[in-house]
N, C-alpha and C. Protein backbone atom coordinates (compact mmCIF):
# COMPACT_ATOMS: atom_id res chain seq x y z
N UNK A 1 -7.10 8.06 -20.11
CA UNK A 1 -6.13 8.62 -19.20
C UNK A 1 -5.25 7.48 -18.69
N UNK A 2 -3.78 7.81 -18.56
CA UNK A 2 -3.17 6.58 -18.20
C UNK A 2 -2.23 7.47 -16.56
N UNK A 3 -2.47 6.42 -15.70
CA UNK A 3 -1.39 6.87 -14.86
C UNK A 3 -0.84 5.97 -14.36
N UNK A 4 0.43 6.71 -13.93
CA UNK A 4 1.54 6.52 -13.83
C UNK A 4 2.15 6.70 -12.05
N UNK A 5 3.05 5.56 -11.54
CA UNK A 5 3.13 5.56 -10.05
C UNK A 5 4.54 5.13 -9.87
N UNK A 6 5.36 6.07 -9.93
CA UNK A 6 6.86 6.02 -9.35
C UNK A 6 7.07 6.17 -7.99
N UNK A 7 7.80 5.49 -7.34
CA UNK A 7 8.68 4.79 -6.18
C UNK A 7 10.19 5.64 -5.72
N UNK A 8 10.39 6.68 -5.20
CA UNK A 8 11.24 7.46 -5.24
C UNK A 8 11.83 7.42 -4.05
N UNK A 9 13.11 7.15 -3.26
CA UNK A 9 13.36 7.86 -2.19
C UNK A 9 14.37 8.85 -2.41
N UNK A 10 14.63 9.21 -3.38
CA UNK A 10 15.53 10.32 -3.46
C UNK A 10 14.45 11.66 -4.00
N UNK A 11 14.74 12.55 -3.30
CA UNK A 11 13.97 14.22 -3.16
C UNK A 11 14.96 14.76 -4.44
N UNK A 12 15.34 14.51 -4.93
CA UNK A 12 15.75 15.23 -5.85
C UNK A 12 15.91 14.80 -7.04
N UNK A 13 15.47 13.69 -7.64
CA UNK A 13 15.20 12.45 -8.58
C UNK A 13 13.45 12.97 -8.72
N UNK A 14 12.85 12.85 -7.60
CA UNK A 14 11.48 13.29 -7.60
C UNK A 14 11.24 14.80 -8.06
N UNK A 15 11.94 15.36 -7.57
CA UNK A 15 11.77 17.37 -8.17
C UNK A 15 12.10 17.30 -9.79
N UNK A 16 13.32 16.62 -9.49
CA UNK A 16 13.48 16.82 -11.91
C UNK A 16 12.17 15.86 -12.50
N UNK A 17 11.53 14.72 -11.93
CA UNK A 17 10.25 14.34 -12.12
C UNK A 17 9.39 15.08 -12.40
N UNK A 18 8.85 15.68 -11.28
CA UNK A 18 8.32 16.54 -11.56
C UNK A 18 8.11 17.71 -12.48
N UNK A 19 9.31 18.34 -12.93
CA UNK A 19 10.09 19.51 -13.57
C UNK A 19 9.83 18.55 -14.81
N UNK A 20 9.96 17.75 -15.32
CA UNK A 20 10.35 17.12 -16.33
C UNK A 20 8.29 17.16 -16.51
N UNK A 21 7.15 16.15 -15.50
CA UNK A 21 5.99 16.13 -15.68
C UNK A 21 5.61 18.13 -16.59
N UNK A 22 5.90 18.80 -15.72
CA UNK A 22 5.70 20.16 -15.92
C UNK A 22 5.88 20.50 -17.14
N UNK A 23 7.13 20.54 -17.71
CA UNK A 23 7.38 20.80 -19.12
C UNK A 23 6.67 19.93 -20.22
N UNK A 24 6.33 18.64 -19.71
CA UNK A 24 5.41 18.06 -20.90
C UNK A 24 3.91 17.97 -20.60
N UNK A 25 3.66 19.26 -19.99
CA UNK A 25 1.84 19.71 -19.37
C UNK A 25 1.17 18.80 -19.40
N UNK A 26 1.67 17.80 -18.24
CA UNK A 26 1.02 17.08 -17.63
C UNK A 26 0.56 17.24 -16.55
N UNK A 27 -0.25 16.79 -15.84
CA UNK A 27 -0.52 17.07 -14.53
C UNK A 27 0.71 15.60 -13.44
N UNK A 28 0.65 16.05 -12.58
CA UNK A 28 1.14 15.52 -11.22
C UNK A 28 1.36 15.68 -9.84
N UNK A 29 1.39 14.41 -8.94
CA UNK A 29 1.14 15.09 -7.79
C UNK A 29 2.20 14.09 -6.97
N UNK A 30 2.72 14.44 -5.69
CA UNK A 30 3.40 13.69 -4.71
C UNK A 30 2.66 13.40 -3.63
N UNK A 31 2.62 11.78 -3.72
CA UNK A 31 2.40 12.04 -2.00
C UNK A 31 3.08 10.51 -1.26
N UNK A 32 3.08 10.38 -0.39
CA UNK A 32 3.91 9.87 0.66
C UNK A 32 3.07 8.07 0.69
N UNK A 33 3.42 7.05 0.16
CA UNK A 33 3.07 6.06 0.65
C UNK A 33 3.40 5.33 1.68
N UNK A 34 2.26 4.42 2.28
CA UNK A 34 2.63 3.45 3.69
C UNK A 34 2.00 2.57 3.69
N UNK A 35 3.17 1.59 4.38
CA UNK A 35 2.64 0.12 3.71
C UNK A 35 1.10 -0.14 4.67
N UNK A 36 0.44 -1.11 4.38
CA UNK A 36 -0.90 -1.08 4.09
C UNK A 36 -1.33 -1.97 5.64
N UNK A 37 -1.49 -1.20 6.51
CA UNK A 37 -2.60 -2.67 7.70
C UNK A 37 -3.88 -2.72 7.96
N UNK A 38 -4.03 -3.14 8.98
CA UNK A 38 -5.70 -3.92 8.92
C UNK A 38 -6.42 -3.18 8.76
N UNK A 39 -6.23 -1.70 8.96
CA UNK A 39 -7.32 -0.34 9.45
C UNK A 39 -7.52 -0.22 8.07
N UNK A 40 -6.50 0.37 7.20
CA UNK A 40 -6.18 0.20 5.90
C UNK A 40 -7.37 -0.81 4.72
N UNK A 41 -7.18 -1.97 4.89
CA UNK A 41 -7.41 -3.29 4.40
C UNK A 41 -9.12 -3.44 4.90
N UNK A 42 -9.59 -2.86 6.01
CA UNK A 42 -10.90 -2.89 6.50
C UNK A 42 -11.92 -2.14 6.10
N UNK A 43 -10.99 -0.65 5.89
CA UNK A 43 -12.17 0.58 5.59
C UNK A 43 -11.39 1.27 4.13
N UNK A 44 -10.40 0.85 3.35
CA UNK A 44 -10.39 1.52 2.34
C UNK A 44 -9.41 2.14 1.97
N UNK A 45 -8.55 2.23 1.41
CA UNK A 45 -7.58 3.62 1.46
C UNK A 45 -7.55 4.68 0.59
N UNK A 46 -8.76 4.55 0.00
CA UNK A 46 -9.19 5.96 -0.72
C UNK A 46 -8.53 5.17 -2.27
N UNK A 47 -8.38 4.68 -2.60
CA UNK A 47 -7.79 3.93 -3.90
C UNK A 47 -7.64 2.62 -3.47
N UNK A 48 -7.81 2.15 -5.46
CA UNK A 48 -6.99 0.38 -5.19
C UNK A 48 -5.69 0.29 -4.86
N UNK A 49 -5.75 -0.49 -4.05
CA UNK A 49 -4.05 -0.69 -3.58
C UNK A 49 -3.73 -1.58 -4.80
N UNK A 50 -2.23 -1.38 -5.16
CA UNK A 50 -1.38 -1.98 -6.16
C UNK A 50 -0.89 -3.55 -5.56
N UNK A 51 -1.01 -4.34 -6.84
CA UNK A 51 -0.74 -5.64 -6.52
C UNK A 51 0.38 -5.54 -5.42
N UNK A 52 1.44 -5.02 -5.65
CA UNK A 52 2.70 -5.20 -4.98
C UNK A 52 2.33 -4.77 -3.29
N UNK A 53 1.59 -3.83 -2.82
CA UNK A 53 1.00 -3.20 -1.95
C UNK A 53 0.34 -4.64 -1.29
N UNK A 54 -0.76 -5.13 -2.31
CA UNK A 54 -1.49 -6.25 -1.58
C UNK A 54 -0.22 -7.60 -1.03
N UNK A 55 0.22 -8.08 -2.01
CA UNK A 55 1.20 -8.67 -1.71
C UNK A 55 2.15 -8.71 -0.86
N UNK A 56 2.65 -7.11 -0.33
CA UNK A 56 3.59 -7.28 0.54
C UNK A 56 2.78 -7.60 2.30
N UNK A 57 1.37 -6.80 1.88
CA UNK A 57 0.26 -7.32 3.06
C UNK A 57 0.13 -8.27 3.31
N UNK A 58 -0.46 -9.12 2.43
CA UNK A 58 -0.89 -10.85 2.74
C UNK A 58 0.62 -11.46 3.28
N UNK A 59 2.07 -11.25 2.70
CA UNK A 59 2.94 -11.91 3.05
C UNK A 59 3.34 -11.17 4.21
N UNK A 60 3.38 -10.42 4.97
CA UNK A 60 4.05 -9.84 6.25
C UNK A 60 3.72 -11.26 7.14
N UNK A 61 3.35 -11.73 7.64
CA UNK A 61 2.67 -12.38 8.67
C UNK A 61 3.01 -13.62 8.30
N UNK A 62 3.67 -14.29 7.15
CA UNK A 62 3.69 -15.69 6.90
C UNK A 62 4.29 -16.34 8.01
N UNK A 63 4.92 -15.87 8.72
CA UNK A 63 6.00 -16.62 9.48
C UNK A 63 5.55 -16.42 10.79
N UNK A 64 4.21 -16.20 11.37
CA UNK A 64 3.53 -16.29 12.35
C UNK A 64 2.92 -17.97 12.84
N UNK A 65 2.65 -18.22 14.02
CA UNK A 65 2.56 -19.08 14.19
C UNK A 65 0.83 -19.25 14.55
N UNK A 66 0.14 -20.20 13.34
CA UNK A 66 -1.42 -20.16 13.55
C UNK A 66 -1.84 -20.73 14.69
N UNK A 67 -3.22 -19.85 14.86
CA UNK A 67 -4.15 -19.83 16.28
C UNK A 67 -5.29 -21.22 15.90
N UNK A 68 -4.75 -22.24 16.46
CA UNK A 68 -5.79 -23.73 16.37
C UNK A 68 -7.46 -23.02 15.87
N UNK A 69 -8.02 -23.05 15.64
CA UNK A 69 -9.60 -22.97 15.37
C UNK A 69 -10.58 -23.18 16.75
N UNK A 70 -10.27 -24.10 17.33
CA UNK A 70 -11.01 -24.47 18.69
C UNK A 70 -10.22 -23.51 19.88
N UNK A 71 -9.20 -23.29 19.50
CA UNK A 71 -9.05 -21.99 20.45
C UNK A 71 -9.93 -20.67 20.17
N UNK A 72 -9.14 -20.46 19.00
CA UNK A 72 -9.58 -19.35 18.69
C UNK A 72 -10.99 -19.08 18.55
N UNK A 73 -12.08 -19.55 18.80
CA UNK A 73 -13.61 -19.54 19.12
C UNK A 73 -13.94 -20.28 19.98
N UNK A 74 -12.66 -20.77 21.19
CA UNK A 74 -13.13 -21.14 22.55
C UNK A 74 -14.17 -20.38 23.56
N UNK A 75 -13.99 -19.35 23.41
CA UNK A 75 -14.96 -18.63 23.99
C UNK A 75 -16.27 -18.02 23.53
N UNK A 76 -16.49 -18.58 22.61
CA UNK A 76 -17.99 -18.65 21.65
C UNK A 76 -18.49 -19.82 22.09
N UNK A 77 -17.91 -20.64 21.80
CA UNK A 77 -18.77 -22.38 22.00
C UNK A 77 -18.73 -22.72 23.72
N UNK A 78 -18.48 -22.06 24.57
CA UNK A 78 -18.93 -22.54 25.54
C UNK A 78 -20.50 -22.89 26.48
């Protein structure tokens, strides 16, 4: 079985998709993706997330400014 994962924001590009899946009795289905956070990334999202998915995750945050180490478990080591 091979599948297949198109990127659509046009509703009507997606319906002749569909129409088009239909006539060559295939199966298919729509549903609504969102990009991926911690809740996400912690417990699962019911599938593998797609490289591009992981990727756009790990990079959101590059441009944050890191939490020292001795801070950030200052209140453990006391």
């Amino acid at each position: 079985m091979t599948t297949v994962i198109i990127q659509s924001n046009s509703e009507k590009k997606t319906r002749l998709l569909m129409q088009l899946a239909e006539e060559l009795g295939l199966s298919a289905q729509t549903q609504e993706v969102k990009d991926l956070d911690t809740i996400d990334v912690a417990r699962g999202i019911g599938r593998k997330a797609t490289n591009e998915e992981l990727i756009n995750y790990l990079n959101k945050d590059l441009d944050e400014e890191a939490i020292p180490l001795d801070k950030a478990f200052s209140k453990y080591t006391q």
